[in-house]
N, C-alpha and C. Protein backbone atom coordinates (compact mmCIF):
# COMPACT_ATOMS: atom_id res chain seq x y z
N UNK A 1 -37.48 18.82 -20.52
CA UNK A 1 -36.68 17.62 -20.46
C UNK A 1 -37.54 16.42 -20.84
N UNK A 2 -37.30 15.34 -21.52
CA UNK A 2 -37.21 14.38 -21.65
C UNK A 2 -38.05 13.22 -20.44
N UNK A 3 -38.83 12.08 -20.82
CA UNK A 3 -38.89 11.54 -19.31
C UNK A 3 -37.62 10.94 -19.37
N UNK A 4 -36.92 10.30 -20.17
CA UNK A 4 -35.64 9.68 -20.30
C UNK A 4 -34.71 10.25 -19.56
N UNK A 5 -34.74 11.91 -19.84
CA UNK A 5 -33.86 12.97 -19.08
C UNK A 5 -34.30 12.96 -17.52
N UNK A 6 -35.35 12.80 -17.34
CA UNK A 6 -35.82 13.50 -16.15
C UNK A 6 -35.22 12.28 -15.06
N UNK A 7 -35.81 10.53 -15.80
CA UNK A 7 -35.51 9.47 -14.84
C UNK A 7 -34.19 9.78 -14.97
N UNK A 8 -33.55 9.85 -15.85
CA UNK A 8 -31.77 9.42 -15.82
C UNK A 8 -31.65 10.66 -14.65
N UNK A 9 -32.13 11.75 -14.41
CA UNK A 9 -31.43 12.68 -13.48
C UNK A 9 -31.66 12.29 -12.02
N UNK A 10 -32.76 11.92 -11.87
CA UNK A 10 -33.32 11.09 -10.48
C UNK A 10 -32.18 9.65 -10.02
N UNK A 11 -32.27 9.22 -11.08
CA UNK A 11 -31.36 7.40 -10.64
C UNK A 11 -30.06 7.95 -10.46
N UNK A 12 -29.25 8.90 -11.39
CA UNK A 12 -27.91 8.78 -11.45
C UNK A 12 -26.95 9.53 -10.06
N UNK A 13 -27.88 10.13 -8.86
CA UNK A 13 -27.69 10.48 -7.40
C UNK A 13 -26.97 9.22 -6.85
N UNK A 14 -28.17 8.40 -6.93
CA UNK A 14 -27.53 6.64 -6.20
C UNK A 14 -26.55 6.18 -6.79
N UNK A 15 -26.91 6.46 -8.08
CA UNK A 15 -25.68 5.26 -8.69
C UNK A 15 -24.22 5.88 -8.66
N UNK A 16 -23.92 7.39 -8.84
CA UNK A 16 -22.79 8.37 -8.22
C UNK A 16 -22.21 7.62 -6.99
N UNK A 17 -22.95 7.69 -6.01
CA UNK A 17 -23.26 7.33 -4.64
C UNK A 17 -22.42 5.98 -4.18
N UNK A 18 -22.98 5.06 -4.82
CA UNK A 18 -22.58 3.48 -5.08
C UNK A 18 -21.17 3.50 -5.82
N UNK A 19 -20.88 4.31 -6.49
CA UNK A 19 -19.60 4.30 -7.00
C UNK A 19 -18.44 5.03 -6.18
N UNK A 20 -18.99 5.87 -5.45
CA UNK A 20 -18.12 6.30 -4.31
C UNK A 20 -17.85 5.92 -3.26
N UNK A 21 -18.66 4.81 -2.90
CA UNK A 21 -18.35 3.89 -1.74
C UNK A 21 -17.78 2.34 -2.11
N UNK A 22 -17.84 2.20 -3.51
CA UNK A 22 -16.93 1.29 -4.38
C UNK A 22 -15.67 1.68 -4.09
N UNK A 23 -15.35 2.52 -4.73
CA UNK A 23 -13.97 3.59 -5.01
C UNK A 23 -13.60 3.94 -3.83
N UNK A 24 -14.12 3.82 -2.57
CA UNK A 24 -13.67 3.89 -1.28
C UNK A 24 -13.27 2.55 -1.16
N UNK A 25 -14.21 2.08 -1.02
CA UNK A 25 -13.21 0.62 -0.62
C UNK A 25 -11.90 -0.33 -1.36
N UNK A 26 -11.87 0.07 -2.14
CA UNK A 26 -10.85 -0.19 -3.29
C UNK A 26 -9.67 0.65 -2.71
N UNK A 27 -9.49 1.82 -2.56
CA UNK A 27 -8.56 2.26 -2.04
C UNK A 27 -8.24 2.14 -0.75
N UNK A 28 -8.94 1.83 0.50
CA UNK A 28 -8.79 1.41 1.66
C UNK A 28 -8.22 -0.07 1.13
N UNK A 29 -8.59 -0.82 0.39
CA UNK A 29 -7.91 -2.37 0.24
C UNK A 29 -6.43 -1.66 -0.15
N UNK A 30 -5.93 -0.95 -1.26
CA UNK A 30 -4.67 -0.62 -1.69
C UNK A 30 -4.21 -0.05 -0.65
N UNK A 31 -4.17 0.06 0.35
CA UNK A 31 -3.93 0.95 1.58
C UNK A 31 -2.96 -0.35 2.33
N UNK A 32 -4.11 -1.58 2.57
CA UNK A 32 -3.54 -2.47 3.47
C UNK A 32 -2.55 -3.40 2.50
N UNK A 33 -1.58 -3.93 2.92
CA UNK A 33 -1.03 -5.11 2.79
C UNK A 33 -1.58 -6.27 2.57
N UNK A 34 -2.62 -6.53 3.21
CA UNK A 34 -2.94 -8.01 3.52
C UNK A 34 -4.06 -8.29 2.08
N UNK A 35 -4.57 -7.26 2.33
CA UNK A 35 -6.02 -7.07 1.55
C UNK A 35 -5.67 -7.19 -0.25
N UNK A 36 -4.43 -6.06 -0.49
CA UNK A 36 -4.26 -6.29 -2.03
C UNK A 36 -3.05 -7.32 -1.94
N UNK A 37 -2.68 -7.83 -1.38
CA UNK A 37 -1.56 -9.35 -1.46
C UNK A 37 -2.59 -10.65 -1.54
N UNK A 38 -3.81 -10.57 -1.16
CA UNK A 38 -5.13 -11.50 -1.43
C UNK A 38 -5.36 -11.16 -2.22
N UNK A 39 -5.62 -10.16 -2.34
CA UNK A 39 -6.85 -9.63 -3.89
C UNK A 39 -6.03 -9.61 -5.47
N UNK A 40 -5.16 -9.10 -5.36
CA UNK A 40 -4.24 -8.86 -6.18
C UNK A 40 -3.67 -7.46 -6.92
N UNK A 41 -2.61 -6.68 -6.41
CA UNK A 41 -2.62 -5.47 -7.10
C UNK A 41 -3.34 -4.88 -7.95
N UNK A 42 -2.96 -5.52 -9.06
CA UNK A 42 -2.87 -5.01 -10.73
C UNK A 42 -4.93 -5.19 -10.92
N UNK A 43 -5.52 -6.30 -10.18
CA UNK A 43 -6.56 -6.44 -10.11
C UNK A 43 -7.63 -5.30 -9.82
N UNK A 44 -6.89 -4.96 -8.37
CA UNK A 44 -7.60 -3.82 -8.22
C UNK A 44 -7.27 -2.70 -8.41
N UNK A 45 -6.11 -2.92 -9.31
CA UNK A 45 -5.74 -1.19 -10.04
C UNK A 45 -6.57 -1.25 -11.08
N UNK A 46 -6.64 -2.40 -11.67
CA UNK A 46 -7.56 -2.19 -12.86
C UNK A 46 -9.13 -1.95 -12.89
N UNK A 47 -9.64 -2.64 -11.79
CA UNK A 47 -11.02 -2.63 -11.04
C UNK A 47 -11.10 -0.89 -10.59
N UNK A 48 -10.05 -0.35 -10.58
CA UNK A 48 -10.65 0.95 -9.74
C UNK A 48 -9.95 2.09 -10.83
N UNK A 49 -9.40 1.87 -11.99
CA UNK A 49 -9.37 2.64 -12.84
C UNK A 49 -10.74 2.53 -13.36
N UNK A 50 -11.58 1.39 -13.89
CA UNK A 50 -12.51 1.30 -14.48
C UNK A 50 -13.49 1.89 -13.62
N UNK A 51 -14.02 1.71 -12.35
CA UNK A 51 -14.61 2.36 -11.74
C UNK A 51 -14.55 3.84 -11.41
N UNK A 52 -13.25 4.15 -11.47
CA UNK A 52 -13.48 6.08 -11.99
C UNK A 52 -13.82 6.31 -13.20
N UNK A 53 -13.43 5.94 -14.25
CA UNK A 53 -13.79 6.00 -15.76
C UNK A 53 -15.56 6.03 -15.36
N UNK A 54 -16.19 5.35 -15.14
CA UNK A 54 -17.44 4.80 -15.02
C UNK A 54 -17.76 6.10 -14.07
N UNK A 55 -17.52 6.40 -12.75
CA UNK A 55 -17.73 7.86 -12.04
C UNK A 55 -17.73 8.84 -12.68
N UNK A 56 -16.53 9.20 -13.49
CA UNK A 56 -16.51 10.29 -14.23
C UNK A 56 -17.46 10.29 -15.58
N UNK A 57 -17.98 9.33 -16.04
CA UNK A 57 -18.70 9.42 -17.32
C UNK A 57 -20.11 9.74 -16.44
N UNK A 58 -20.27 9.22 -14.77
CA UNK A 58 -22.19 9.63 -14.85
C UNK A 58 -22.04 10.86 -14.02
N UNK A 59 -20.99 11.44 -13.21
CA UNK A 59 -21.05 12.66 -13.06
C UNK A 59 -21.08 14.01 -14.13
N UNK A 60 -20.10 13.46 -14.90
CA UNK A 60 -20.28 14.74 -16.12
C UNK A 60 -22.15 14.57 -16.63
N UNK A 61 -22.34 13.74 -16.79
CA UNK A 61 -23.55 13.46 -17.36
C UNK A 61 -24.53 13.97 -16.11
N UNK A 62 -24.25 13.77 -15.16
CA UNK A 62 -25.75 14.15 -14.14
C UNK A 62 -25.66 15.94 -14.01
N UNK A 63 -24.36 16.59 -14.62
CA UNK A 63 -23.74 18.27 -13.85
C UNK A 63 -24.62 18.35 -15.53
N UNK A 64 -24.41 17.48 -16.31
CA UNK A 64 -24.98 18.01 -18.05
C UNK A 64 -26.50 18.34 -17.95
N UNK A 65 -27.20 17.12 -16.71
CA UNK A 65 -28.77 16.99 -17.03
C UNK A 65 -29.34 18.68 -15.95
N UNK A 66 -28.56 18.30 -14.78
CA UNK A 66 -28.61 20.11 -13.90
C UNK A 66 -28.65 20.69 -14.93
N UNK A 67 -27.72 21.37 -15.53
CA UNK A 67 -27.74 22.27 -16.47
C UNK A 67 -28.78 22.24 -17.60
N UNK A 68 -29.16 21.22 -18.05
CA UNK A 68 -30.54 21.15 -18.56
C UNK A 68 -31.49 21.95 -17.79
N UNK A 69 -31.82 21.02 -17.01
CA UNK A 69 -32.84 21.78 -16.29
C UNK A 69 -32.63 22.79 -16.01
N UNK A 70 -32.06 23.87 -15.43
CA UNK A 70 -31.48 24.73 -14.62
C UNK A 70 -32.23 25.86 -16.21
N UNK A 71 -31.72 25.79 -17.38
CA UNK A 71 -31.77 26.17 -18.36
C UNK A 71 -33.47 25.99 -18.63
N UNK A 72 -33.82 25.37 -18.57
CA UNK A 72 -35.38 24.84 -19.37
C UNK A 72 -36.04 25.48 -18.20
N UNK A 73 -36.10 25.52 -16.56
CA UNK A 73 -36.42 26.07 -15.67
C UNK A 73 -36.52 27.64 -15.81
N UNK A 74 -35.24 28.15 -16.25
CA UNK A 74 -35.10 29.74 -16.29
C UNK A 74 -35.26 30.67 -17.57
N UNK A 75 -36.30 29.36 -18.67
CA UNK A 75 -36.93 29.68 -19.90
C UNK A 75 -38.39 30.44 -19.90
């Protein structure tokens, strides 16, 4: 691997991480009344579509860099 590969596989744990406790709270706000009637629906529908888009692009990518390794390991 790559050092490029190797850091991106180390950082992208946290940053997964940080996006799932984003994406938690976004949906606990769509949950309450009070919270998306302040914030604004459509705001945080759009805020938390983009934030799965963004989840799903560094998870596929961190299951891609495992499999790297996993592969280069059992070479």
């Amino acid at each position: 691997m790559s050092y490029n590969e190797q850091r991106e596989l180390e950082i992208l744990p946290g940053e997964i991480e940080l996006l799932e406790n984003e994406i938690a709270e976004l949906n606990e706000c769509l949950a309450d009344p009070e919270c998306y009637q302040e914030r604004g629906i459509q705001k945080l529908t759009d805020e938390l579509d983009r934030l799965e888009t963004l989840y799903n692009t560094k998870a596929d990518r961190y299951l891609e860099l495992l499999e790297l390794q996993e592969e280069l390991e059992g070479a």
